[in-house]
C-alpha atoms as a PDB file:
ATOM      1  CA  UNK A   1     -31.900 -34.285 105.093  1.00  0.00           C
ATOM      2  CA  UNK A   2     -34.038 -36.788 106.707  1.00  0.00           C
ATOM      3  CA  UNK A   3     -37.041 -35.663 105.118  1.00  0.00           C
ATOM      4  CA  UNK A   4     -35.941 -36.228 101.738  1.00  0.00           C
ATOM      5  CA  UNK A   5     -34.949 -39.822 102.197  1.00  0.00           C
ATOM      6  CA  UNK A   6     -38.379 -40.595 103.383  1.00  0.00           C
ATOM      7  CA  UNK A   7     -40.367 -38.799 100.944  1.00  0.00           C
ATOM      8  CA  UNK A   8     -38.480 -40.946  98.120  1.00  0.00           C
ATOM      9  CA  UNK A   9     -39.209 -44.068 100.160  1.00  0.00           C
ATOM     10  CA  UNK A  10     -43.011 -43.345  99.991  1.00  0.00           C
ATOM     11  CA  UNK A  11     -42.572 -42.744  96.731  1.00  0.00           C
ATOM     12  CA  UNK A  12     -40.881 -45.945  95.849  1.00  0.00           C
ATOM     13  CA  UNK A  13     -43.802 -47.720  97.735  1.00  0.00           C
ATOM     14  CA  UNK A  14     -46.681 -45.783  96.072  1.00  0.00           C
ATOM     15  CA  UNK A  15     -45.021 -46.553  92.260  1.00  0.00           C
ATOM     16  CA  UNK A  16     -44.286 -50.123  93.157  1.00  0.00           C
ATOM     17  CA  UNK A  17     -48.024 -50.656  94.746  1.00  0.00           C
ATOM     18  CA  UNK A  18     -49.513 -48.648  91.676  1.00  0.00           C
ATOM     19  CA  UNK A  19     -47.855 -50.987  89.429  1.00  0.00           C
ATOM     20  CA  UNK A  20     -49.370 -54.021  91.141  1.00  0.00           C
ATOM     21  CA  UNK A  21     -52.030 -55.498  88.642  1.00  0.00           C
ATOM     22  CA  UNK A  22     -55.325 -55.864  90.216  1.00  0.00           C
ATOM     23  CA  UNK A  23     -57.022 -59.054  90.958  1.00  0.00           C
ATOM     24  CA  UNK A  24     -60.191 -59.681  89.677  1.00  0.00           C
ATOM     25  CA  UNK A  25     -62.911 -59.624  92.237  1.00  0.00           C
ATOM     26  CA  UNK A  26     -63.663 -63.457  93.089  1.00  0.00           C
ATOM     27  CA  UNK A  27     -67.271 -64.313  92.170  1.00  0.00           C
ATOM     28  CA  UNK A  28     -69.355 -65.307  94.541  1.00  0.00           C
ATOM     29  CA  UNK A  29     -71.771 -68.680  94.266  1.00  0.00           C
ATOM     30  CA  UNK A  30     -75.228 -66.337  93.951  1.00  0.00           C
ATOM     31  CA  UNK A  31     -73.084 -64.687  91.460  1.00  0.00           C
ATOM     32  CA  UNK A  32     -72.355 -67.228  89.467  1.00  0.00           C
ATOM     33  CA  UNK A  33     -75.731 -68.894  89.398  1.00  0.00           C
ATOM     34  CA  UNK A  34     -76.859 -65.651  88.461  1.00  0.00           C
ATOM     35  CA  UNK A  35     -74.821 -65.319  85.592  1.00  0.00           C
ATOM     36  CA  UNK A  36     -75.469 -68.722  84.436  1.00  0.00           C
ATOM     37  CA  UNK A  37     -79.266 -67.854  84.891  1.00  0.00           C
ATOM     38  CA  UNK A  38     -78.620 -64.912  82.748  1.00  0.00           C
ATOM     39  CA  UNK A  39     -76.622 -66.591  79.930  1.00  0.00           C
ATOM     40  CA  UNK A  40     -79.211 -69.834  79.631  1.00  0.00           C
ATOM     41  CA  UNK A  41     -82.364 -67.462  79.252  1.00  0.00           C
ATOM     42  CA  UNK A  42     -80.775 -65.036  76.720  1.00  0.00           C
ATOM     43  CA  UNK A  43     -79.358 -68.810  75.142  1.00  0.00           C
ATOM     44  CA  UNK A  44     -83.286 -68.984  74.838  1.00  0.00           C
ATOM     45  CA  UNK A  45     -83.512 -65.742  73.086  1.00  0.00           C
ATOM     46  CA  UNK A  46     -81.148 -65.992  70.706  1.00  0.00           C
ATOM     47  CA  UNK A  47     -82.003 -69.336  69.273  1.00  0.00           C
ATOM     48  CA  UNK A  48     -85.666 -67.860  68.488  1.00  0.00           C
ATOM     49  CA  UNK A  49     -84.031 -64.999  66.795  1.00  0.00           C
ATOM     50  CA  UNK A  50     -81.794 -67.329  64.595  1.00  0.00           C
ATOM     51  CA  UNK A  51     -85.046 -69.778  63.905  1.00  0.00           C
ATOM     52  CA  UNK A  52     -87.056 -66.213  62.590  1.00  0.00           C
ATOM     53  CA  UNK A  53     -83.959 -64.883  61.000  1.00  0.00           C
ATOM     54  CA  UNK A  54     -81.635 -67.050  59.376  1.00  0.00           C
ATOM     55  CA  UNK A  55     -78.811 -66.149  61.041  1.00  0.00           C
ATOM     56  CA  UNK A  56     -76.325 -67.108  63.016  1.00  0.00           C
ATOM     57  CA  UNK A  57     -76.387 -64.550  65.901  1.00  0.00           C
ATOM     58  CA  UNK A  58     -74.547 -65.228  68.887  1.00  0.00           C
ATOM     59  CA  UNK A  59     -75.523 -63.219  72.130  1.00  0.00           C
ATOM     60  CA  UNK A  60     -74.044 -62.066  75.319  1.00  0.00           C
ATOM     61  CA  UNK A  61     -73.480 -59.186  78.546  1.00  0.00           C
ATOM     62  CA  UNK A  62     -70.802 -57.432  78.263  1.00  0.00           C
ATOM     63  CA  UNK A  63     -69.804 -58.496  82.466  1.00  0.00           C
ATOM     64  CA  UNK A  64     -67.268 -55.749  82.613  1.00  0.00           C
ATOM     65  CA  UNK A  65     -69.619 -53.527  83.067  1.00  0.00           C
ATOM     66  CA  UNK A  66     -71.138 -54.751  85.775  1.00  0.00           C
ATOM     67  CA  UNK A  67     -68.972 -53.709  88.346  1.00  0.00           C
ATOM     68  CA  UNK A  68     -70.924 -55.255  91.314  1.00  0.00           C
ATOM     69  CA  UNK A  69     -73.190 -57.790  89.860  1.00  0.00           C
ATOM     70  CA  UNK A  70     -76.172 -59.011  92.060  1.00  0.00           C
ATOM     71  CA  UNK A  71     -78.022 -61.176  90.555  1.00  0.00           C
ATOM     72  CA  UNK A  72     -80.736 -60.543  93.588  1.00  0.00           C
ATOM     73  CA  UNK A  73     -80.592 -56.816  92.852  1.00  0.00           C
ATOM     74  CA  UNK A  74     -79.961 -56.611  89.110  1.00  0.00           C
ATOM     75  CA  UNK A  75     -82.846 -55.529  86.922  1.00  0.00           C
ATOM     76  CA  UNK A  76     -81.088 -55.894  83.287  1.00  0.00           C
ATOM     77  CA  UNK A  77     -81.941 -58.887  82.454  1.00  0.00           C
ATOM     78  CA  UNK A  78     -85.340 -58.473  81.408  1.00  0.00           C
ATOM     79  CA  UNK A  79     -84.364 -55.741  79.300  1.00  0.00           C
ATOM     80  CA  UNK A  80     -81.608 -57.388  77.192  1.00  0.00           C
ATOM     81  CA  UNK A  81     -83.665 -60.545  76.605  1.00  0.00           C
ATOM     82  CA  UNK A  82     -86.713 -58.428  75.284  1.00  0.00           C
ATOM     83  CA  UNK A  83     -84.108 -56.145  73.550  1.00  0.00           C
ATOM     84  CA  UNK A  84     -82.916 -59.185  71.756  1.00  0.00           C
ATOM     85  CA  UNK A  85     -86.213 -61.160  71.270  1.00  0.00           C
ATOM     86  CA  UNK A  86     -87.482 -57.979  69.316  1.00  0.00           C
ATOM     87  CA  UNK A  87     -85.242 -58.997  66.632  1.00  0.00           C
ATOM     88  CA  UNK A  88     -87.472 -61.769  66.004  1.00  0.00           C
ATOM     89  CA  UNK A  89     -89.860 -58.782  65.459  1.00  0.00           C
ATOM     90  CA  UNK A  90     -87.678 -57.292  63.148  1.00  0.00           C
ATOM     91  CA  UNK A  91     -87.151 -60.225  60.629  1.00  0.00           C
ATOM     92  CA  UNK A  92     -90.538 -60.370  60.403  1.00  0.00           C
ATOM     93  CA  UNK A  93     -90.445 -58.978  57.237  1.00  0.00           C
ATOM     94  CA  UNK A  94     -88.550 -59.475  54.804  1.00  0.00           C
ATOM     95  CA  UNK A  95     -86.241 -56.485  54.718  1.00  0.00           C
ATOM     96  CA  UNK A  96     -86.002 -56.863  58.535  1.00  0.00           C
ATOM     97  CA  UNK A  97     -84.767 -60.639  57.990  1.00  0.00           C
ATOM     98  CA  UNK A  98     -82.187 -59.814  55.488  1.00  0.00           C
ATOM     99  CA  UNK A  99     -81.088 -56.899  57.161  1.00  0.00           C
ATOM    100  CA  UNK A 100     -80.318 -58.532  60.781  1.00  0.00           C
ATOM    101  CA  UNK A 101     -79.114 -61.625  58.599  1.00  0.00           C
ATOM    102  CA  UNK A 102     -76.833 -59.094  56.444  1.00  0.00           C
ATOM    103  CA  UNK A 103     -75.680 -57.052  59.290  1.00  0.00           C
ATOM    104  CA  UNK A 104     -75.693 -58.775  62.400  1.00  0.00           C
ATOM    105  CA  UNK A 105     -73.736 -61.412  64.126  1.00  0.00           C
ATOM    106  CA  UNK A 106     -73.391 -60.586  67.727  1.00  0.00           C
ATOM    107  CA  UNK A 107     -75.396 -59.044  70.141  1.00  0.00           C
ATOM    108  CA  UNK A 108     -73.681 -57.803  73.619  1.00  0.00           C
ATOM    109  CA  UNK A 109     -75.747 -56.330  76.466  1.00  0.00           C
ATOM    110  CA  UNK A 110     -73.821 -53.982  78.667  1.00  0.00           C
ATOM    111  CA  UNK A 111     -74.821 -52.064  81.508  1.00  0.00           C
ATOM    112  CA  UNK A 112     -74.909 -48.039  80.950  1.00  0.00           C
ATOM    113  CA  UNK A 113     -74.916 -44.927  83.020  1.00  0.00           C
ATOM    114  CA  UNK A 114     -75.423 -42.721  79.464  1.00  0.00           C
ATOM    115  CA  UNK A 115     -78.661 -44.263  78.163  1.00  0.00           C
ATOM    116  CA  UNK A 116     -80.915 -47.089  77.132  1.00  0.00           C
ATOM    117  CA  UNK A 117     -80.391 -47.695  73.602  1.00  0.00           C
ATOM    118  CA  UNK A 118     -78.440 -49.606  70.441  1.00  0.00           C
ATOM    119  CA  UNK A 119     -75.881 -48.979  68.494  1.00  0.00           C
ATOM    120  CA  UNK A 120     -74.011 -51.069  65.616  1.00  0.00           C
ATOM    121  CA  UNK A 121     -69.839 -51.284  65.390  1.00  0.00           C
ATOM    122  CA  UNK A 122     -69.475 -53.662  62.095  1.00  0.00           C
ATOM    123  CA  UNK A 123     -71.716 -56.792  62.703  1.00  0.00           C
ATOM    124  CA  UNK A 124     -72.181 -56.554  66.599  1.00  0.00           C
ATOM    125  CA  UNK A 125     -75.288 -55.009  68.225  1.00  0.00           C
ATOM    126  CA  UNK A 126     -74.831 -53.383  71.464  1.00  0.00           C
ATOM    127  CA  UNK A 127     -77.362 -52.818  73.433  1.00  0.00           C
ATOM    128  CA  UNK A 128     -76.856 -49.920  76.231  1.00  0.00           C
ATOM    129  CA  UNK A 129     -79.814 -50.615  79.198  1.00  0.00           C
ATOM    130  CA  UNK A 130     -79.405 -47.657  81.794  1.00  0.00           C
ATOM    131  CA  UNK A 131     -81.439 -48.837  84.283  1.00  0.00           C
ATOM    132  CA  UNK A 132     -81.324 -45.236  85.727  1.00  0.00           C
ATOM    133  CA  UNK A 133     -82.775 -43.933  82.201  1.00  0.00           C
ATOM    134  CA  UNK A 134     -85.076 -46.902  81.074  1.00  0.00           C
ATOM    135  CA  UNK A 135     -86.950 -44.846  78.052  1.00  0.00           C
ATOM    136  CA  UNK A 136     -84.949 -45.985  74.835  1.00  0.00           C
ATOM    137  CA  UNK A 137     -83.469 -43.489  72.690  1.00  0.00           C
ATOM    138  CA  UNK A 138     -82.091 -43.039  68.955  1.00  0.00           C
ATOM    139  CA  UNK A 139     -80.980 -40.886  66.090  1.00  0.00           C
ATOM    140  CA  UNK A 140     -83.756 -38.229  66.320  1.00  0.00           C
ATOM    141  CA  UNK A 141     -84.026 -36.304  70.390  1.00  0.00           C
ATOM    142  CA  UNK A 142     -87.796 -35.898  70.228  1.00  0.00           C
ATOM    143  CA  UNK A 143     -88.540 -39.772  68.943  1.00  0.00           C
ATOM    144  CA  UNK A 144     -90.258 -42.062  71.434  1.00  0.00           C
ATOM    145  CA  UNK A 145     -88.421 -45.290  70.560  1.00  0.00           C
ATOM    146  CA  UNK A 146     -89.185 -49.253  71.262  1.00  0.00           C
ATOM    147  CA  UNK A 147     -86.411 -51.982  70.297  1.00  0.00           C
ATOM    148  CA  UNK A 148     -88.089 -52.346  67.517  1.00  0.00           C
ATOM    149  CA  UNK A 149     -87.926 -48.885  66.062  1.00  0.00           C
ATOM    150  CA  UNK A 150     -84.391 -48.766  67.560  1.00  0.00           C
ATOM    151  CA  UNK A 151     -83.192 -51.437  65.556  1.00  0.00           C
ATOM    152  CA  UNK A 152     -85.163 -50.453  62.247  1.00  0.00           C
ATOM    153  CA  UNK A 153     -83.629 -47.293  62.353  1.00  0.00           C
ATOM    154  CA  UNK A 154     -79.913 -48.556  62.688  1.00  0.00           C
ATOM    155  CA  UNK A 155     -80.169 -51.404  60.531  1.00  0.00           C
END
């Protein structure tokens, strides 16, 4: 009889902590200078593409998906602001300009564990940088792919 008591307590307490919402983790300063870092040179990137294109592209990282951002130890960066400058590539003809002008209005980085690549959901390009699986993939297995083909290929 006692034991039954007590195992409904604990499970009282485990179903009233569960349904605690959690906090978001509090930035730190380095993170947030990071960030800020981040946003102003992709800022940089996506006003080139808009010059070359036409457009009105607006670009950004998907920060849920970086779980525990260091901006000392984070290597996507690079990636997403070259994967984004290539669009300036792109609309360098004019097919490629109407296309990304056509099709595009967003571009969101996110950090991946299945890939380096892009995909396209309506108007907004995602870009997928695996840092664990750098080579960038698309539609065919055996394709050795740069942004540039990437993108050509979805859009």
């Amino acid at each position: 009889m006692f034991r039954i008591p007590s195992v409904c307590l604990c499970l009282f307490a485990s179903l009233a902590i569960a349904g605690e919402p959690s906090k978001p983790a509090r930035l730190t300063v380095a993170q947030k200078n990071g960030w800020a870092a981040y946003d102003a040179e992709l800022k940089k990137k996506e006003d080139a593409v808009n010059k070359a294109c036409g457009s009105s592209v607006k670009s950004s990282y998907d920060r849920s998906t970086y779980p525990a951002f260091d901006p000392m130890k984070d290597r996507t960066q690079s990636a997403c602001q070259m994967a984004v400058g290539t669009l300036v590539e792109v609309c360098g003809t004019a097919d490629g300009k109407a296309a990304v002008k056509e099709s595009v209005t967003q571009t969101v980085c996110r950090l991946s564990t299945e890939g380096t690549k892009v995909t396209l959901d309506g108007s907004v390009v995602t870009i997928h940088i695996d840092p664990e699986n750098t080579s960038i993939t698309g539609k065919r297995p055996d394709g050795a792919y740069s942004w540039k083909s990437a993108y050509e290929e979805l859009l």
